[in-house]
PDB file of N, CA and C in Angstrom:
ATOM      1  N   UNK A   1     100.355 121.691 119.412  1.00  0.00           N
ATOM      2  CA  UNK A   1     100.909 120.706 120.313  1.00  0.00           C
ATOM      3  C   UNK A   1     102.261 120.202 119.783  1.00  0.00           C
ATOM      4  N   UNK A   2     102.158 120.148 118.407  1.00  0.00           N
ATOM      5  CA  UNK A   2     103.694 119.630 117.791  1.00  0.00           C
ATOM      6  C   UNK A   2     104.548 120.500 118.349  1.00  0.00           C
ATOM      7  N   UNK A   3     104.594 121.870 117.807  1.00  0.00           N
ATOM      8  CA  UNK A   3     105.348 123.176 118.086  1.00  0.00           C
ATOM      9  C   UNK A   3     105.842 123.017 119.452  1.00  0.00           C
ATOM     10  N   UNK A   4     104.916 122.612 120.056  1.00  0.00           N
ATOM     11  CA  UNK A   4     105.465 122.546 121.860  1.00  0.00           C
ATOM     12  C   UNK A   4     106.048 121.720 121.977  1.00  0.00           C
ATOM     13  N   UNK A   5     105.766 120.579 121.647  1.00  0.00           N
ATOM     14  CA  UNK A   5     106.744 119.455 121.896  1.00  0.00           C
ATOM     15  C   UNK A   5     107.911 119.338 121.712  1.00  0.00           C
ATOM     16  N   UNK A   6     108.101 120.120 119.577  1.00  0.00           N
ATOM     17  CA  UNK A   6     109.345 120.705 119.492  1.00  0.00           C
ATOM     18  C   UNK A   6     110.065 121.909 120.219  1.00  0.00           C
ATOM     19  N   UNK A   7     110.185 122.257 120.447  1.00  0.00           N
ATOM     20  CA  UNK A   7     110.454 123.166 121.470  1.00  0.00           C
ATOM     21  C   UNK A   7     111.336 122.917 122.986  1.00  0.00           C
ATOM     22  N   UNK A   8     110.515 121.869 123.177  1.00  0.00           N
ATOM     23  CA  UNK A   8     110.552 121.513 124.420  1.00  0.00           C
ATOM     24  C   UNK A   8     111.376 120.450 124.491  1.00  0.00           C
ATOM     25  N   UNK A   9     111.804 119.925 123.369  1.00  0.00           N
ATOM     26  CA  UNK A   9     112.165 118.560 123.433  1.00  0.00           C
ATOM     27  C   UNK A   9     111.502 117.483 123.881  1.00  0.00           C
ATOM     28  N   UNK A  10     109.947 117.344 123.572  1.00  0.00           N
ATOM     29  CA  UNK A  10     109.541 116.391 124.535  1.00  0.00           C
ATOM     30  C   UNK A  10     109.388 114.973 123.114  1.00  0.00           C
ATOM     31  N   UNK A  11     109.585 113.934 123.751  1.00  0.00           N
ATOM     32  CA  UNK A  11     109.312 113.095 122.515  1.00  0.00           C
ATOM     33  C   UNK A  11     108.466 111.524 123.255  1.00  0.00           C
ATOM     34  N   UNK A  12     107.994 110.761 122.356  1.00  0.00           N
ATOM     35  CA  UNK A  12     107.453 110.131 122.583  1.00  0.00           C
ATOM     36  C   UNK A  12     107.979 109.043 122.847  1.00  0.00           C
ATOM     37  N   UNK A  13     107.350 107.976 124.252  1.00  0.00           N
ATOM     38  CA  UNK A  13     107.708 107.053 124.310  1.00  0.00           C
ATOM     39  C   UNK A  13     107.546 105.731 124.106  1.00  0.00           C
ATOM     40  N   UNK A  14     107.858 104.838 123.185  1.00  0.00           N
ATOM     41  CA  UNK A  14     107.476 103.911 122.475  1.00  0.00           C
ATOM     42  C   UNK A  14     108.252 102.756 122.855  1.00  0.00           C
ATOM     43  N   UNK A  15     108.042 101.265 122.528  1.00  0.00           N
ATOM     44  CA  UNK A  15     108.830 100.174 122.276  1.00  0.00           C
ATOM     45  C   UNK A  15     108.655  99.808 121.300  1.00  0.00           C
ATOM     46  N   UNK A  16     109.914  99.420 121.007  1.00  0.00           N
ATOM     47  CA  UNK A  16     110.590  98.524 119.157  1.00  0.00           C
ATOM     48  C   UNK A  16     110.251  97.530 119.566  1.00  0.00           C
ATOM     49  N   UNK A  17     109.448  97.049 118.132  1.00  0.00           N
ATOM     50  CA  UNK A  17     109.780  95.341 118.015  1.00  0.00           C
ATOM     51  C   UNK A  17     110.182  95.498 116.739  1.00  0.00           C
ATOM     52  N   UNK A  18     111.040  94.443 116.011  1.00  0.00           N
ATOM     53  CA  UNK A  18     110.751  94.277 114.584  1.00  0.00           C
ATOM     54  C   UNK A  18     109.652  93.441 114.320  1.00  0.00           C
ATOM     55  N   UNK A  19     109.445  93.624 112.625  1.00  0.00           N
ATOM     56  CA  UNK A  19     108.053  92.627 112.623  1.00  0.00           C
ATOM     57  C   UNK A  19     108.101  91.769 112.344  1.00  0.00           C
ATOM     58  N   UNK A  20     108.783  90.980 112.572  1.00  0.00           N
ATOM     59  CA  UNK A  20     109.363  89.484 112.907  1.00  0.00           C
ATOM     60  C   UNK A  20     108.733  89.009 114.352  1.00  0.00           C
ATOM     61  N   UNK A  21     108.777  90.149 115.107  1.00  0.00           N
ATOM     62  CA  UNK A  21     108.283  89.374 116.467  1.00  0.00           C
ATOM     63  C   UNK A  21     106.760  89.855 116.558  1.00  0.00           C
ATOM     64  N   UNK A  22     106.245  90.300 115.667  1.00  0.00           N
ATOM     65  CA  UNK A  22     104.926  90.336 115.751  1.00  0.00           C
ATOM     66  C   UNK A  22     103.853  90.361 117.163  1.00  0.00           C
ATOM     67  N   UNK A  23     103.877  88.426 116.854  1.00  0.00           N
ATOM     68  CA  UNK A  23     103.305  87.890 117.801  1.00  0.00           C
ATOM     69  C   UNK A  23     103.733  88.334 119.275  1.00  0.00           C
ATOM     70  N   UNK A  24     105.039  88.566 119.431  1.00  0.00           N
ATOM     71  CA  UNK A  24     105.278  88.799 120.934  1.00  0.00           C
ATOM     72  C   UNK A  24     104.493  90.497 121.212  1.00  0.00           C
ATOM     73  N   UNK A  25     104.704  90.891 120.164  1.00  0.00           N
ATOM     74  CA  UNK A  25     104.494  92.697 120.516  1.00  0.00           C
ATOM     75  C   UNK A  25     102.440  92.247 120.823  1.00  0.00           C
ATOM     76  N   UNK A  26     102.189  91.722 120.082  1.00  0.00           N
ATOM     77  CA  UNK A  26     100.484  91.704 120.660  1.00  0.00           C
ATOM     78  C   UNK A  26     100.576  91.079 121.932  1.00  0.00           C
ATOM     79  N   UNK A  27     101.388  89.732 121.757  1.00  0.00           N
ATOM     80  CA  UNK A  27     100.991  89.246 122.878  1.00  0.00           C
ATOM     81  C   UNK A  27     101.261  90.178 124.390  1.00  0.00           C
ATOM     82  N   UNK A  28     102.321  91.102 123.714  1.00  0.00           N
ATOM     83  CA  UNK A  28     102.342  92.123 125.323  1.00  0.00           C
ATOM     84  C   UNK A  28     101.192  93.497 125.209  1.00  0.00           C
ATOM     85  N   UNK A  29     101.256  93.267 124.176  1.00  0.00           N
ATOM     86  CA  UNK A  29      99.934  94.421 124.556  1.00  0.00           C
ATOM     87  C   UNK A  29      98.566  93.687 124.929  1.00  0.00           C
ATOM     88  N   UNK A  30      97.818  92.914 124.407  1.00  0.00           N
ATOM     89  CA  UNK A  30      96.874  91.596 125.147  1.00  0.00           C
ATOM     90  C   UNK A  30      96.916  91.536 126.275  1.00  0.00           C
ATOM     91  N   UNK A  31      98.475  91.524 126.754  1.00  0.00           N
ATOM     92  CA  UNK A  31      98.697  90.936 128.472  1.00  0.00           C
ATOM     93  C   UNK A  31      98.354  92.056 129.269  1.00  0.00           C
ATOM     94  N   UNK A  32      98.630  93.817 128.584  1.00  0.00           N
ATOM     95  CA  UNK A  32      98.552  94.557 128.890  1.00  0.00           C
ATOM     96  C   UNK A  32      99.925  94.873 129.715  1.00  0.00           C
ATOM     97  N   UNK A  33     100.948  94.381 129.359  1.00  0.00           N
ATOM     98  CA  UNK A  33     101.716  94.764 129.882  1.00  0.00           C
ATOM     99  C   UNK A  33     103.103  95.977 129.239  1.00  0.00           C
ATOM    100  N   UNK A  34     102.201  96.593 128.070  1.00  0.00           N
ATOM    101  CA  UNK A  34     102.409  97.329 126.960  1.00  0.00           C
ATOM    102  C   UNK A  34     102.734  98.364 127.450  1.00  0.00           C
ATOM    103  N   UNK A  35     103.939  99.598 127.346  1.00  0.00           N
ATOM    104  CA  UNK A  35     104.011 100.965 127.799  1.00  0.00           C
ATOM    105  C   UNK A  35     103.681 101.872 126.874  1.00  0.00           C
ATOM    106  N   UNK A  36     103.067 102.585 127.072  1.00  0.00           N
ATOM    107  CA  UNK A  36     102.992 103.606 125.975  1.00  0.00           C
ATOM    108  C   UNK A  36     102.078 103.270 124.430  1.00  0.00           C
ATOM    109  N   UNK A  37     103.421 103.339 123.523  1.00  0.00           N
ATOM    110  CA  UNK A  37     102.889 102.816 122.300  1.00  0.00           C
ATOM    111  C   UNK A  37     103.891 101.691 121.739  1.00  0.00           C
ATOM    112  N   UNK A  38     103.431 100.417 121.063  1.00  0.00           N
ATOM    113  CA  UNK A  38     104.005  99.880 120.567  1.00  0.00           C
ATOM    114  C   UNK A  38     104.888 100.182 119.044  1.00  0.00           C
ATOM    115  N   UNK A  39     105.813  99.935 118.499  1.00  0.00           N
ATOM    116  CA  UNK A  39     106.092 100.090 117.401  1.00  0.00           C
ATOM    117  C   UNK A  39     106.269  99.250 116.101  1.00  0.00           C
ATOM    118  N   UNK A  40     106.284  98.846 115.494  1.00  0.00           N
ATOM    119  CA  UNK A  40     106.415  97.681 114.500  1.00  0.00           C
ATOM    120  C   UNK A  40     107.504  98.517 113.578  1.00  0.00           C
ATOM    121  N   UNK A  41     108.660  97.516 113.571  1.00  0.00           N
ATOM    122  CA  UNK A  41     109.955  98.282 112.747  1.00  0.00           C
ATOM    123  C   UNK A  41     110.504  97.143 111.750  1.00  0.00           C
ATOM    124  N   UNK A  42     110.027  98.012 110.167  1.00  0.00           N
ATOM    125  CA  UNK A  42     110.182  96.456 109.038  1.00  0.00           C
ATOM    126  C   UNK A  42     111.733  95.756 109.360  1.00  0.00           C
ATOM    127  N   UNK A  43     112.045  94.586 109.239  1.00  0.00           N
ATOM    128  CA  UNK A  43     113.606  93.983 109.156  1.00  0.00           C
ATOM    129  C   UNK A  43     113.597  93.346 108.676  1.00  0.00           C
ATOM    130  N   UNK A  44     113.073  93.407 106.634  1.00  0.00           N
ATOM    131  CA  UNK A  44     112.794  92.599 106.201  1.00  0.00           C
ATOM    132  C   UNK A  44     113.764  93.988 104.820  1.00  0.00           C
ATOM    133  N   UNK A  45     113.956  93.208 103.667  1.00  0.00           N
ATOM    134  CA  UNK A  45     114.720  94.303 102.334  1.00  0.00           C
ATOM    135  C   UNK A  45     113.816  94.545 102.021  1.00  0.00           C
ATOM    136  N   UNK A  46     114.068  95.389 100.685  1.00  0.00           N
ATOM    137  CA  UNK A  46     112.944  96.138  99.746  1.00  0.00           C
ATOM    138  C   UNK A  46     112.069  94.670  99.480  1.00  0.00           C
ATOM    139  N   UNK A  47     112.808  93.778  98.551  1.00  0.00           N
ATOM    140  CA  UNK A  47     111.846  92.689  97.816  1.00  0.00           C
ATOM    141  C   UNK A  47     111.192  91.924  98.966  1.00  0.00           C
ATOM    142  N   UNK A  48     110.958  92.145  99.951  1.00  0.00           N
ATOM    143  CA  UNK A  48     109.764  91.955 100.948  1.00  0.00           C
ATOM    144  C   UNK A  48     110.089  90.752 101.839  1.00  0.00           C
ATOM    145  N   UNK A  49     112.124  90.437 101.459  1.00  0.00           N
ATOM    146  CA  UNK A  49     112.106  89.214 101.901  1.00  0.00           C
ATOM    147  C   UNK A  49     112.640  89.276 103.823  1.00  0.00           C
TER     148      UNK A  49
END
C-alpha cells in the first residue's frame, strides 16, 4: 500500500495544530468536527521549553 501511494503521489490528509493548542485540537475532534487525522506538531526547543 506504501509503494502505491508512492507512486501515485497520493498523500495523506491531516490538520496541524501545534501542541500548544492542544486543547482546541481535542476539542475539535470531541465535536467531531475533525477531518481526517489530527496532527500534534512540537513548538516548543530541545530543553522542552
Amino acid at each position: 500500500m506504501l509503494d502505491f501511494s508512492a507512486r501515485h503521489g497520493i498523500a495523506p490528509t491531516v490538520e496541524a495544530f501545534p501542541m500548544s493548542a492542544v486543547n482546541e485540537a481535542l476539542d475539535r475532534l470531541r465535536a467531531g468536527r475533525a477531518r481526517y487525522r489530527i496532527v500534534l506538531e512540537a513548538d516548543f526547543d530541545a530543553a522542552g521549553r
